[in-house]
Protein backbone atom coordinates (compact mmCIF):
# COMPACT_ATOMS: atom_id res chain seq x y z
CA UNK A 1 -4.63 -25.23 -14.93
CA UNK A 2 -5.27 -21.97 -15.95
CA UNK A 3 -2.97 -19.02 -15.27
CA UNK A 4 -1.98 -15.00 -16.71
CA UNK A 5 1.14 -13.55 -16.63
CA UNK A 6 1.15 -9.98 -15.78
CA UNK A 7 4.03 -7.10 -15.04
CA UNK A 8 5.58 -4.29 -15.26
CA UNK A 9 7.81 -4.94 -18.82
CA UNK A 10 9.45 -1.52 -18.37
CA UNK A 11 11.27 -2.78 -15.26
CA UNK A 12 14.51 -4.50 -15.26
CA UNK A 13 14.15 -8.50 -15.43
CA UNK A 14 10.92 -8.60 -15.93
CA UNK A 15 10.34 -9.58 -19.53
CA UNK A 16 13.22 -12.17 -18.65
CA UNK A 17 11.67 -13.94 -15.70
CA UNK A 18 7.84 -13.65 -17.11
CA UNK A 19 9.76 -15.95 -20.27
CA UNK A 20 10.83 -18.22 -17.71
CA UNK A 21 7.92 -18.67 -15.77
CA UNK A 22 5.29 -19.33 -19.25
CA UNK A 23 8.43 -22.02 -19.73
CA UNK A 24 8.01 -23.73 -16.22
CA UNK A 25 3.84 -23.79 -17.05
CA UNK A 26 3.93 -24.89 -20.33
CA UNK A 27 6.52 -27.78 -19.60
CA UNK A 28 4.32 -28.86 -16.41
CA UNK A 29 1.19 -28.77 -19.05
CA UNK A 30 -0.68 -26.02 -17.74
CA UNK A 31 -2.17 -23.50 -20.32
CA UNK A 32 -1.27 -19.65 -20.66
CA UNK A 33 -4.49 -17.53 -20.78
CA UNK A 34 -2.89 -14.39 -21.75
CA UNK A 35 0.67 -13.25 -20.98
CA UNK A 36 0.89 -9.47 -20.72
CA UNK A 37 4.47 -7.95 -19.46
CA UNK A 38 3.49 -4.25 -20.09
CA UNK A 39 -0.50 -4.42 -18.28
CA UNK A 40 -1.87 -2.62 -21.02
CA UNK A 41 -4.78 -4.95 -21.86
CA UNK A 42 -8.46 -5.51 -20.10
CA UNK A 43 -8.44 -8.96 -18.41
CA UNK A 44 -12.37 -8.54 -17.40
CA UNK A 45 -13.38 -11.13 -19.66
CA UNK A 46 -10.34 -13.74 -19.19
CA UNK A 47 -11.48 -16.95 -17.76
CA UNK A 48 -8.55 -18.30 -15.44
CA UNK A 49 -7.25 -20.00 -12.72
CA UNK A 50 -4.57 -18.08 -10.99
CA UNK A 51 -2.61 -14.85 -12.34
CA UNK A 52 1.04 -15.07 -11.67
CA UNK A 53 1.93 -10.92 -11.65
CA UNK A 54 5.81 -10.23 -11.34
CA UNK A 55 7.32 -7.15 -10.19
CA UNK A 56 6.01 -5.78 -6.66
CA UNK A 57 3.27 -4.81 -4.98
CA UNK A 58 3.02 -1.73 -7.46
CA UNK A 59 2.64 -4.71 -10.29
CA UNK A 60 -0.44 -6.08 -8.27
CA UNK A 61 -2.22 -3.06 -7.36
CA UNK A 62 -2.16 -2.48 -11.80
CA UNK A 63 -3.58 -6.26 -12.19
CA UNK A 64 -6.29 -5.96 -9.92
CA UNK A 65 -7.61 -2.89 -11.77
CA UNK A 66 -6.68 -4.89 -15.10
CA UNK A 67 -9.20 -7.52 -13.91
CA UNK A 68 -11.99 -5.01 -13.16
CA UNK A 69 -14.82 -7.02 -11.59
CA UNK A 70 -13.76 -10.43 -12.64
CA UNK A 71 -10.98 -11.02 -9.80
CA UNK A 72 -8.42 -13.88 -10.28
CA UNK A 73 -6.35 -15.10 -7.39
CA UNK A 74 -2.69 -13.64 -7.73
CA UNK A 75 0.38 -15.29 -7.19
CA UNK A 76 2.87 -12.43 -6.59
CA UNK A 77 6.52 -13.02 -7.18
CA UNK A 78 8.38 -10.36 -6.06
CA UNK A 79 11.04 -8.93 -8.30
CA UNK A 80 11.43 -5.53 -6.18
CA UNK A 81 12.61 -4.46 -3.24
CA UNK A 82 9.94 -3.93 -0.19
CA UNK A 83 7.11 -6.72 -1.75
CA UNK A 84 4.06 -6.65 0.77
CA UNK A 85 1.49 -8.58 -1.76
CA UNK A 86 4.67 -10.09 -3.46
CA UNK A 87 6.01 -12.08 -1.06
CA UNK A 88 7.37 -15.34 -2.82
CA UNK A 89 10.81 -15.18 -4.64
CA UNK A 90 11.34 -16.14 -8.45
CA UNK A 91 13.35 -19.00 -7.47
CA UNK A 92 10.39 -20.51 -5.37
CA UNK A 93 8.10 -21.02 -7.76
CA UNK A 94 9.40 -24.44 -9.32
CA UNK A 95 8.65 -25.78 -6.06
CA UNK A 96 5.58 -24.09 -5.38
CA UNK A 97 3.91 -25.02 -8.48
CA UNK A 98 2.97 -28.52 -7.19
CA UNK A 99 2.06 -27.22 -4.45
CA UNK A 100 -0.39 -25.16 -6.92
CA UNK A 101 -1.68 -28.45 -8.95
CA UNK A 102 -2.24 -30.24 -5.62
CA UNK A 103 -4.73 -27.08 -4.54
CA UNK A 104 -2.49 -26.37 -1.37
CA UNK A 105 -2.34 -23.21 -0.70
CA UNK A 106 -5.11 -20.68 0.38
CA UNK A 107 -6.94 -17.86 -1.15
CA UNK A 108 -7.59 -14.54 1.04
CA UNK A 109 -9.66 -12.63 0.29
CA UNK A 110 -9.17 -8.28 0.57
CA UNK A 111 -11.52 -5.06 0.44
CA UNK A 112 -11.62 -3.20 -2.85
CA UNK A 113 -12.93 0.03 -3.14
CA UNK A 114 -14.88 2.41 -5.37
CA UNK A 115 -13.86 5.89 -5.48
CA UNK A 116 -16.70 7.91 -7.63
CA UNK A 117 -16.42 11.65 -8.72
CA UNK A 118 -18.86 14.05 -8.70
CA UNK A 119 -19.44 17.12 -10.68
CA UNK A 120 -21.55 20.16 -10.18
CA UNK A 121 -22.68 19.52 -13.85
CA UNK A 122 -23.92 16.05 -12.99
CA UNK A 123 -20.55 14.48 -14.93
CA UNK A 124 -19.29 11.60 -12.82
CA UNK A 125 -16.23 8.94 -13.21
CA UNK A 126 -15.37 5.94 -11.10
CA UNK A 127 -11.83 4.14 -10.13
CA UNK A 128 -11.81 0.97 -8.77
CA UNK A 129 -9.05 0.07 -6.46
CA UNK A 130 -7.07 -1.89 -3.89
CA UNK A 131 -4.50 0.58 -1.86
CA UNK A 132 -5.54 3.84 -0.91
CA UNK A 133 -8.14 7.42 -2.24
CA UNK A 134 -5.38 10.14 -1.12
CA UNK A 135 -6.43 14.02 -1.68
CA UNK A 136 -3.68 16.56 -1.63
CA UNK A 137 -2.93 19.88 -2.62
CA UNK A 138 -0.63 20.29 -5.79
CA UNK A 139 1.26 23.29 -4.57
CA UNK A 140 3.75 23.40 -1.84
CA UNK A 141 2.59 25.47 1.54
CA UNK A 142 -0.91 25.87 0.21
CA UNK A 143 -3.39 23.69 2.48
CA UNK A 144 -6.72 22.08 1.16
CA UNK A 145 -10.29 21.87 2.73
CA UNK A 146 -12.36 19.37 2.83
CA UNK A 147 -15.11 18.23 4.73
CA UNK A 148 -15.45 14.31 5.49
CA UNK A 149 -19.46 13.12 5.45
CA UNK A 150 -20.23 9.68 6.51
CA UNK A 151 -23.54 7.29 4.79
CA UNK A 152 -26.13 5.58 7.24
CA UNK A 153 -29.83 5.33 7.78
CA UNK A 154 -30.00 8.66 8.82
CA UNK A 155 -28.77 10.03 5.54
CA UNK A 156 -25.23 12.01 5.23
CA UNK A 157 -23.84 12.69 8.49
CA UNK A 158 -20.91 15.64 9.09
CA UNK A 159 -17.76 13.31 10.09
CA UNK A 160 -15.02 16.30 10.12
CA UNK A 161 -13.82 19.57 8.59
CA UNK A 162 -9.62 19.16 7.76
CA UNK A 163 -7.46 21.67 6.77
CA UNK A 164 -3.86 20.75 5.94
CA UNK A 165 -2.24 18.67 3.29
CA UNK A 166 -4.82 16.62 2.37
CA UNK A 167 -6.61 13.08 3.48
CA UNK A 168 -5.84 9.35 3.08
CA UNK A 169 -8.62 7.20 3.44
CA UNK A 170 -6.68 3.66 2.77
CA UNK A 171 -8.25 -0.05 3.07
CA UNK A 172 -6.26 -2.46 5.20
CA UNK A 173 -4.02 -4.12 2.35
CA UNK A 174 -3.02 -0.22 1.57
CA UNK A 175 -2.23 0.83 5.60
CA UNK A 176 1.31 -0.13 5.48
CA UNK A 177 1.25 2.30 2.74
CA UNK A 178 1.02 6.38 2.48
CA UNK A 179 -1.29 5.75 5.76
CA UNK A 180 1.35 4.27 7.87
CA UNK A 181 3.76 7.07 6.39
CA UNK A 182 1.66 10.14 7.78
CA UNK A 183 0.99 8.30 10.86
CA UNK A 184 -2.07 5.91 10.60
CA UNK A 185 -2.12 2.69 12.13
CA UNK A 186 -1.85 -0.67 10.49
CA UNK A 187 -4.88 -3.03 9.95
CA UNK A 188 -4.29 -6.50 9.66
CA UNK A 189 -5.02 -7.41 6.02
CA UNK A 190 -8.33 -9.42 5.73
CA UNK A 191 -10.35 -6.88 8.07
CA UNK A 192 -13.64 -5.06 6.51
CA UNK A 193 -12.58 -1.26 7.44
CA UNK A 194 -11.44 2.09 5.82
CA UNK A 195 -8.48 4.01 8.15
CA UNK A 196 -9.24 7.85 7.43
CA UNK A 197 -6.03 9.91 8.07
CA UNK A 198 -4.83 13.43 7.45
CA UNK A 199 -1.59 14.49 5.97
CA UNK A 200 -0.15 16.70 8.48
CA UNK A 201 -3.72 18.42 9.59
CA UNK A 202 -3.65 22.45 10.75
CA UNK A 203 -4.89 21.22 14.27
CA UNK A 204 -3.31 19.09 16.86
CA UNK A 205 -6.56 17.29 17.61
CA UNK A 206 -7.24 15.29 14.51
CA UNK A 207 -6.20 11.62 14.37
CA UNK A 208 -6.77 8.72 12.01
CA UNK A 209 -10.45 7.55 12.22
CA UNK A 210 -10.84 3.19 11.42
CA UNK A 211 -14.39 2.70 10.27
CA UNK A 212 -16.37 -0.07 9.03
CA UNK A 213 -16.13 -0.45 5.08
CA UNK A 214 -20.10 -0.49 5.22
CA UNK A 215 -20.20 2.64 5.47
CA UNK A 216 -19.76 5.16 2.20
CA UNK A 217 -17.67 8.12 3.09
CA UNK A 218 -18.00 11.27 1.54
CA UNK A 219 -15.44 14.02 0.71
CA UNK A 220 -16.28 17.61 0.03
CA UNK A 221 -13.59 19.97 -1.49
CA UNK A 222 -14.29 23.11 -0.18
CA UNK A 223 -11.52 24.88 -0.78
CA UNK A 224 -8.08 24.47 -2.94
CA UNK A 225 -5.86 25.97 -5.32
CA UNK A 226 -5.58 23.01 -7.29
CA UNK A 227 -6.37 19.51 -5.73
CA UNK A 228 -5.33 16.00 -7.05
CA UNK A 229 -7.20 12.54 -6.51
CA UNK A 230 -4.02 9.71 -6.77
CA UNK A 231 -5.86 6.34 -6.68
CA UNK A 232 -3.40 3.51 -5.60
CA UNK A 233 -0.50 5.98 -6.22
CA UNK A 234 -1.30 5.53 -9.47
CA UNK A 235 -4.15 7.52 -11.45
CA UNK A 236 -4.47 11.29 -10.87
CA UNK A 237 -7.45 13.41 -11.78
CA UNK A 238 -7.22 17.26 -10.93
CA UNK A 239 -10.13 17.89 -8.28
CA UNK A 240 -11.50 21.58 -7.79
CA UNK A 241 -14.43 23.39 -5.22
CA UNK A 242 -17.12 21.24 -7.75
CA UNK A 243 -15.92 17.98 -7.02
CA UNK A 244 -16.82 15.64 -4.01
CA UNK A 245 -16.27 11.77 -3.73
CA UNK A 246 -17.83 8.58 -2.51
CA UNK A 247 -15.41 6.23 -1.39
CA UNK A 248 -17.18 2.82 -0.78
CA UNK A 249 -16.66 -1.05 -0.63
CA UNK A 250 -16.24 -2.34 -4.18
CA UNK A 251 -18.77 -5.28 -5.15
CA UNK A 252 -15.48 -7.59 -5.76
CA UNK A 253 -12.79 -8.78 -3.74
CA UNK A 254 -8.93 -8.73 -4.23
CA UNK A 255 -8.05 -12.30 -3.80
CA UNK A 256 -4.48 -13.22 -3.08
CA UNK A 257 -3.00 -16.78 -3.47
CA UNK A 258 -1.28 -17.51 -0.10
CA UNK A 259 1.60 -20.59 0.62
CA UNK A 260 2.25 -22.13 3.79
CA UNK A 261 5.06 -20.79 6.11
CA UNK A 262 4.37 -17.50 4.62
CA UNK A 263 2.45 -15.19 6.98
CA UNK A 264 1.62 -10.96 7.31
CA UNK A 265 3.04 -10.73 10.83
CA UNK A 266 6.67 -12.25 9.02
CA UNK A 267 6.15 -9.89 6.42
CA UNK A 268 5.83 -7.12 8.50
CA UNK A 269 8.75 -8.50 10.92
CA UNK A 270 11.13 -8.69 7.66
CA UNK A 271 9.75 -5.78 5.71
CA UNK A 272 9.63 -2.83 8.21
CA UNK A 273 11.27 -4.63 11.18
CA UNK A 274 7.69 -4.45 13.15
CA UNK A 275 8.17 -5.57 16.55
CA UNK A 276 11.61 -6.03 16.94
CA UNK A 277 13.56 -5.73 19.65
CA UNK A 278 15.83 -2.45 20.22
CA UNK A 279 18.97 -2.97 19.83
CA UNK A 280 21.15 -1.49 22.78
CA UNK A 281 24.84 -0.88 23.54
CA UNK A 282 26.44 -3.81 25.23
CA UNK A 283 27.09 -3.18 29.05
CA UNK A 284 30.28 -4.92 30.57
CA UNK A 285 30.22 -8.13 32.24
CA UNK A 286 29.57 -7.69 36.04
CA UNK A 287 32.51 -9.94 38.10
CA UNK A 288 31.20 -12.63 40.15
């Protein structure tokens, strides 16, 4: 087989276990593709079987924008802390890897997105992404407003004017992210749909808004002191009044390599402690 290496060289043990892992492949007989510890290069024209990315789920986010519109299937071994994507220890992968050459395990596949900016002067620039589009004001107690336009047959429809903080408008393998932090629901991973929320909205009747990722949303920056655009937490660009975005489903899909007797509702039991049972003060035994 096939595979990349990718991660995030700047973070401790990295380097080290990316040295280990090419030395598990190459002694099995597999062939390295490219190894690259510090995700600086284009992989859009790598031919491979599976990219094994080390780090955490900030680690995958950068290889999926690495491979552009050429997606590989990623193995994430998690060498952080929280690890949604990355969900397999360093340690497992000896084991796993037959599992690999025997072609049993299971690929998901995950809505990308397209975020494209628009100028007044006609100027335009697109990021392609996995997590979240998140618009926020710069400066502290200054709000932002924007105006939220939705795409169908009937041409651009008005969706909602916000004022506050700013908007998330996150796919499902990015709502246990910023989304679920300002109060957005979760999506289970593999569902077609954009979650809109606003950061901490001047109104109390604004909640987050689930939509169907056929539909291209469009966000108008009316008004701002100085806006920023943070793709996947990320890439930045400085919006102002001239800019608006289209947010939209990406032509490609994020594929991600999954093992048996790992599953998202574990993930989210162990992770974030979803669904678990409060724990209350023990009451005294009653006497018989």
């Amino acid at each position: 087989m096939r595979f990349l290496i990718l991660g995030n060289g700047q973070r401790e043990g990295v380097v080290e276990a990316g040295q280990r892992v090419a030395d598990w492949l190459t002694a099995a007989g597999h062939t390295l593709v490219a190894v690259d510890l510090f995700q600086q290069q284009s992989l859009a024209a790598v031919e491979a079987d599976l990219a094994i990315v080390l780090g955490g789920d900030g680690s995958i986010l950068r290889a999926a924008r690495q491979m552009g519109y050429r997606q590989v299937p990623v193995v994430g071994i998690n060498l952080g802390t929280l690890g949604f994507l990355a969900d397999l220890a360093l340690e497992e992968l000896p084991d796993r890897l037959a599992c690999l050459e025997r072609g049993e395990y299971r690929v998901t596949e995950h809505l990308m997105y397209e975020c494209e900016v628009n100028q007044a002067d006609g100027q335009t620039q697109t990021f392609l992404g996995l997590n979240d589009v998140v618009i926020q004001n710069s400066r502290p107690f200054r709000m932002v407003d924007l105006d939220l336009l939705v795409e169908n047959e009937r041409g651009r429809q008005p969706v909602a004017r916000y004022r506050g903080d700013g908007l998330i408008i996150s796919t499902p393998v990015g709502s246990t992210g910023h989304n679920l932090s300002a109060g957005g629901p979760i999506l289970t991973q593999e569902l077609d749909a954009f979650v809109i929320t606003p950061i901490s909205p001047h109104s109390l009747t604004f909640r987050p808004l689930v939509e169907s990722a056929d539909r291209p949303f469009v966000v108008v920056i009316r008004q701002s002191d100085q806006a920023w655009l943070i793709t996947d937490g990320q890439e930045r660009l400085c919006l102002t009044p001239r800019h608006w975005l289209t947010v939209r489903r990406a032509p490609v899909r994020f594929r991600l390599v999954k093992v048996p007797s790992h599953s998202y509702y574990r993930t989210l039991q162990e992770k974030l402690r979803w669904g678990a049972t409060p724990k209350y003060r023990d009451e005294p035994e009653r006497s018989a």
